[in-house]
N, C-alpha and C. Protein backbone atom coordinates (compact mmCIF):
# COMPACT_ATOMS: atom_id res chain seq x y z
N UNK A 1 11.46 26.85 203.29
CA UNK A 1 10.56 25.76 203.00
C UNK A 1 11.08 24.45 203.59
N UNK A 2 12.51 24.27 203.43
CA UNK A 2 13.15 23.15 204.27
C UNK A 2 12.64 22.59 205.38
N UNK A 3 12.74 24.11 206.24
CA UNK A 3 12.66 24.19 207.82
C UNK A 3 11.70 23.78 208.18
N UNK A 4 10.58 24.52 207.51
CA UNK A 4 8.73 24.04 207.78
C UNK A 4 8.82 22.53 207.80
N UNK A 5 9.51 22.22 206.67
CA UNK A 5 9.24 20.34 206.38
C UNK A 5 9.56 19.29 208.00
N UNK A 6 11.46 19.92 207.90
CA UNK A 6 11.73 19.58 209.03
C UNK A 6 11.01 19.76 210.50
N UNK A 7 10.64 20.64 210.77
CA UNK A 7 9.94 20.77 212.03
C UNK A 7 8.71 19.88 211.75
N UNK A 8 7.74 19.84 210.99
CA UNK A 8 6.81 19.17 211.01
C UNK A 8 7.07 17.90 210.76
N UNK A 9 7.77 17.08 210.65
CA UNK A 9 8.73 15.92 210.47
C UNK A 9 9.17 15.77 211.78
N UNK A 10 9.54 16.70 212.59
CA UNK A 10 9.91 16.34 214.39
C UNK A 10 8.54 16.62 214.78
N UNK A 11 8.01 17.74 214.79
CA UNK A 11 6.18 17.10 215.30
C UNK A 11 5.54 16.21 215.15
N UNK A 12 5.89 15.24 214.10
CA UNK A 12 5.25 14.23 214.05
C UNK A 12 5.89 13.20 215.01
N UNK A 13 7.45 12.62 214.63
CA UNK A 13 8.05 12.37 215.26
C UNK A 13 7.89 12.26 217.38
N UNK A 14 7.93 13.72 217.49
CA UNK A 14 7.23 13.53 218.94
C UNK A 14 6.12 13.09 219.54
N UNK A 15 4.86 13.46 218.24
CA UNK A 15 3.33 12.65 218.60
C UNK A 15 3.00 11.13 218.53
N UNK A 16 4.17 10.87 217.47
CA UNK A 16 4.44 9.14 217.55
C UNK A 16 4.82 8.71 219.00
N UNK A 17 6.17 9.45 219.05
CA UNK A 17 6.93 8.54 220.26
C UNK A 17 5.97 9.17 221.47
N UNK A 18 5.59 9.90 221.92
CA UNK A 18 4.72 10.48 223.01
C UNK A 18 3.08 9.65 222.98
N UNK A 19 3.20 9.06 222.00
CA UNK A 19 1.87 8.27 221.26
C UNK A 19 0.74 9.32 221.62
N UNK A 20 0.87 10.15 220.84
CA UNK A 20 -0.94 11.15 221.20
C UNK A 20 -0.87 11.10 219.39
N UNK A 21 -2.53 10.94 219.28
CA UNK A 21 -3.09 10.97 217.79
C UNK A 21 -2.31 12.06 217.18
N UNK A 22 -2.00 11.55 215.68
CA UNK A 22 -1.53 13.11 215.32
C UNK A 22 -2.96 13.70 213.67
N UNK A 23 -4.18 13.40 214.34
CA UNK A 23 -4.82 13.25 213.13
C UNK A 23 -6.02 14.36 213.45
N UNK A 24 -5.83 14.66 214.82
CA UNK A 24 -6.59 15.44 215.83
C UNK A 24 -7.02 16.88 215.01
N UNK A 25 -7.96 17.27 215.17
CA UNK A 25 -8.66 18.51 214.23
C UNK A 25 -8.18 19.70 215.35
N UNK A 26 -7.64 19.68 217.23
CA UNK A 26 -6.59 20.45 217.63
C UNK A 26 -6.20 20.28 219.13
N UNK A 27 -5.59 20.22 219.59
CA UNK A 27 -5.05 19.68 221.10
C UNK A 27 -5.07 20.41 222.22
N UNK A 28 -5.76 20.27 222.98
CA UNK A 28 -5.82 20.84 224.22
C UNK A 28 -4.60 20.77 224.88
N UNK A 29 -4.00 21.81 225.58
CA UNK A 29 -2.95 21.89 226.14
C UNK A 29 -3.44 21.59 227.28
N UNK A 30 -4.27 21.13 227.96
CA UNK A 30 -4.35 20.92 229.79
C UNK A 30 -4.15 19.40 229.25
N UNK A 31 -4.82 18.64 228.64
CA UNK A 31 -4.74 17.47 228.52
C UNK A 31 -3.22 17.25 227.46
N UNK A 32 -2.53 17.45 226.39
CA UNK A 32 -1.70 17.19 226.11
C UNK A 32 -0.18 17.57 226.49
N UNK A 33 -0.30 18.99 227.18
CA UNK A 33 1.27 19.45 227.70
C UNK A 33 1.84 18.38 228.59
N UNK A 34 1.25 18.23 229.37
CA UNK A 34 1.43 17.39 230.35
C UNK A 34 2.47 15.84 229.70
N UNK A 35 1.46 15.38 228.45
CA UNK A 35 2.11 13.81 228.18
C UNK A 35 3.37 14.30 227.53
N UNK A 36 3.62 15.00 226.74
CA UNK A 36 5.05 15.44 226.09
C UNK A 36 5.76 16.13 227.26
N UNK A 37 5.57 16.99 228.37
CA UNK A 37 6.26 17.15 229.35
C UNK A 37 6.91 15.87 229.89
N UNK A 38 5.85 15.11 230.57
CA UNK A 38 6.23 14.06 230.69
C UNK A 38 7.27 12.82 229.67
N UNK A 39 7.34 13.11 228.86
CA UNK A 39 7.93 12.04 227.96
C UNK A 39 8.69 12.20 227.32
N UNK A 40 9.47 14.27 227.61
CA UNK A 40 10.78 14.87 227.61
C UNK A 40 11.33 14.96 228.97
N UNK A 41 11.08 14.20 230.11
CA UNK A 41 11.43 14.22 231.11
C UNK A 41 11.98 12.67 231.11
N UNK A 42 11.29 12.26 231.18
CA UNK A 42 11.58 10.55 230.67
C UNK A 42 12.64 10.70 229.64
N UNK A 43 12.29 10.90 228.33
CA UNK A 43 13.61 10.85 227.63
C UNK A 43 15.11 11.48 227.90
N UNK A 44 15.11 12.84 228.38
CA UNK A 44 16.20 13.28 228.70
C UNK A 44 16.56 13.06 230.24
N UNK A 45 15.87 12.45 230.81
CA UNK A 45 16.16 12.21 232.40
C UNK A 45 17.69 11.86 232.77
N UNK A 46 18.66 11.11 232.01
CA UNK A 46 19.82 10.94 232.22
C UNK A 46 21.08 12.26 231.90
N UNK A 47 20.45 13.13 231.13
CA UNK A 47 20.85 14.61 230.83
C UNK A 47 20.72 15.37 231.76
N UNK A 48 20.01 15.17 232.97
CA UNK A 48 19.65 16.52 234.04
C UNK A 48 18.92 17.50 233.64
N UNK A 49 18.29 17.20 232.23
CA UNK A 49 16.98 18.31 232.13
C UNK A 49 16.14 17.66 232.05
N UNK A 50 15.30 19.50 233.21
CA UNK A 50 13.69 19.04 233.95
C UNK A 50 12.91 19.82 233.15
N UNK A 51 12.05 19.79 232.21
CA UNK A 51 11.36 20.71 231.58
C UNK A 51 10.16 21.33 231.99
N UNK A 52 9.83 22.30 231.89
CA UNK A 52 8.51 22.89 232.58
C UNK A 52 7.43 24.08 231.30
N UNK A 53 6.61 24.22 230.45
CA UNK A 53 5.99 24.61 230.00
C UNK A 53 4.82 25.68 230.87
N UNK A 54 4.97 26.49 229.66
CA UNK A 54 4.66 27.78 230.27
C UNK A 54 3.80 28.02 228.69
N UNK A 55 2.22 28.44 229.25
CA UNK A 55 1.39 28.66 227.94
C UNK A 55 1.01 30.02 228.16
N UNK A 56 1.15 30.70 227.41
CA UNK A 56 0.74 32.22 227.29
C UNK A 56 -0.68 32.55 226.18
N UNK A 57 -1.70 33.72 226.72
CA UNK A 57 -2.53 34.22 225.62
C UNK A 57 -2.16 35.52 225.27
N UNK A 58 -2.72 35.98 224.23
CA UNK A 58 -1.43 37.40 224.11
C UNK A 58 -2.61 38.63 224.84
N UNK A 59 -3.38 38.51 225.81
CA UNK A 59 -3.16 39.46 226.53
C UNK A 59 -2.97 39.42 227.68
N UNK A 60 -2.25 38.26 228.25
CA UNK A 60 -2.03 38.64 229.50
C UNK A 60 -1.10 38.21 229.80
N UNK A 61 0.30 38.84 230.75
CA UNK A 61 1.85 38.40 230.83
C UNK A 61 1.63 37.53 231.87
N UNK A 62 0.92 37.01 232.58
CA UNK A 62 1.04 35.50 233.17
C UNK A 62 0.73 34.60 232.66
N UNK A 63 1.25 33.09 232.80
CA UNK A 63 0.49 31.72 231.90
C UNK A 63 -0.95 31.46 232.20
N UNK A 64 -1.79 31.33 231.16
CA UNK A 64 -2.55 30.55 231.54
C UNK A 64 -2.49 29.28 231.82
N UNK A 65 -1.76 28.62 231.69
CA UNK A 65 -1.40 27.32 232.31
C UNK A 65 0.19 27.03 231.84
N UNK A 66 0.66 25.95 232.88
CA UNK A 66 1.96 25.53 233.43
C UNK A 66 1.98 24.04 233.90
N UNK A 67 3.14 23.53 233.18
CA UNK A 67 3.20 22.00 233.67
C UNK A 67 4.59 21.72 233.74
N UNK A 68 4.90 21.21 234.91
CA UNK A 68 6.21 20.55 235.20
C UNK A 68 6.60 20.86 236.39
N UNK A 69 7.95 20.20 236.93
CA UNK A 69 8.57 20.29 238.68
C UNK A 69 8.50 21.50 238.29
N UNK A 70 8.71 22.12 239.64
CA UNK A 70 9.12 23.19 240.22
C UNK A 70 10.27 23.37 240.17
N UNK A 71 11.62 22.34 240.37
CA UNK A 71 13.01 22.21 240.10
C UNK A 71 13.20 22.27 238.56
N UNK A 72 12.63 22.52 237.71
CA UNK A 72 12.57 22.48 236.02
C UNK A 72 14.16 23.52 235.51
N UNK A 73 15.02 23.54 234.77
CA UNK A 73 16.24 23.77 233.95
C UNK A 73 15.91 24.06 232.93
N UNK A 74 14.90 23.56 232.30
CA UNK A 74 14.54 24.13 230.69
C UNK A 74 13.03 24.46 230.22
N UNK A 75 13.07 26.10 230.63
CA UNK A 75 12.12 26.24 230.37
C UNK A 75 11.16 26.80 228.73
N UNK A 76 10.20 26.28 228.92
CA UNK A 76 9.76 26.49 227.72
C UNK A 76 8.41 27.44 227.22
N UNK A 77 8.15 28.59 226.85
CA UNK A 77 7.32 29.63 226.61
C UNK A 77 6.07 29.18 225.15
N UNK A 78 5.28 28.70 225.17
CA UNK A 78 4.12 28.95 224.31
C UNK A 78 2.98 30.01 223.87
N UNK A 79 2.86 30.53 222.95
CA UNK A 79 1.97 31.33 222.99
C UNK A 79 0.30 30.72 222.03
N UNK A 80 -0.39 31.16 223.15
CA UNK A 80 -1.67 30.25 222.53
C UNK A 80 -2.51 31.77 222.42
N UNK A 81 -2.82 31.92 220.43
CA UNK A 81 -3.62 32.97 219.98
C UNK A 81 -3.92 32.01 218.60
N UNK A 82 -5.66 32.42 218.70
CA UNK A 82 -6.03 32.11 217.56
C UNK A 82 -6.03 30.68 217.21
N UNK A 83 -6.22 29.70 218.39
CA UNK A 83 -6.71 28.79 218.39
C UNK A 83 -4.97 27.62 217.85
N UNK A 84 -4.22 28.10 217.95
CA UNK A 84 -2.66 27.78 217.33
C UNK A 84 -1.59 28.26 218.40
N UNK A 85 -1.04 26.95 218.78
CA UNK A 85 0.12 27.36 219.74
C UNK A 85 1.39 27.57 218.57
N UNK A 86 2.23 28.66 219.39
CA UNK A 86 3.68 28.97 218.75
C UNK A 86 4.50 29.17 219.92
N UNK A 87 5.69 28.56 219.83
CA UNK A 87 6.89 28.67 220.70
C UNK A 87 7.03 29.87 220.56
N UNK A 88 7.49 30.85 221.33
CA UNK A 88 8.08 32.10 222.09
C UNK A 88 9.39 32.21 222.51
């Protein structure tokens, strides 16, 4: 029960500092991956990580969509079912 709190306490956290509404009824990933890509690239830019997102549907093993360099170090797997993304 902790954990749930905490994570949703850094989701919020990121929709603040990334400034995207966090009041939204649900977020398009073509239009939102992109600004948090962007604004974990910006933030960790002095770290040398390039992040790149990778959205998955569960039937098919390629992304349906992808955002970030091509030179990317940390990559990151989503799975989009049921109208609800979950890290992978």
């Amino acid at each position: 029960m902790q954990y749930n709190h905490r994570q949703m306490k850094d989701v919020f956290a990121l929709l603040k500092a990334a400034e995207i509404p966090n009041d939204l009824p649900e977020y398009d990933a073509v239009e939102y991956v992109p600004i948090v890509v962007n604004f974990w690239n910006n933030h960790y830019k002095d770290t040398g990580y390039k992040f790149k997102v990778f959205v998955f549907a569960s039937i098919n093993e390629k992304p349906i969509f992808k955002y970030g360099n091509e030179n990317f170090n940390v990559p990151i797997s989503i799975l989009h079912s049921n109208n609800h993304f979950d890290g992978i």
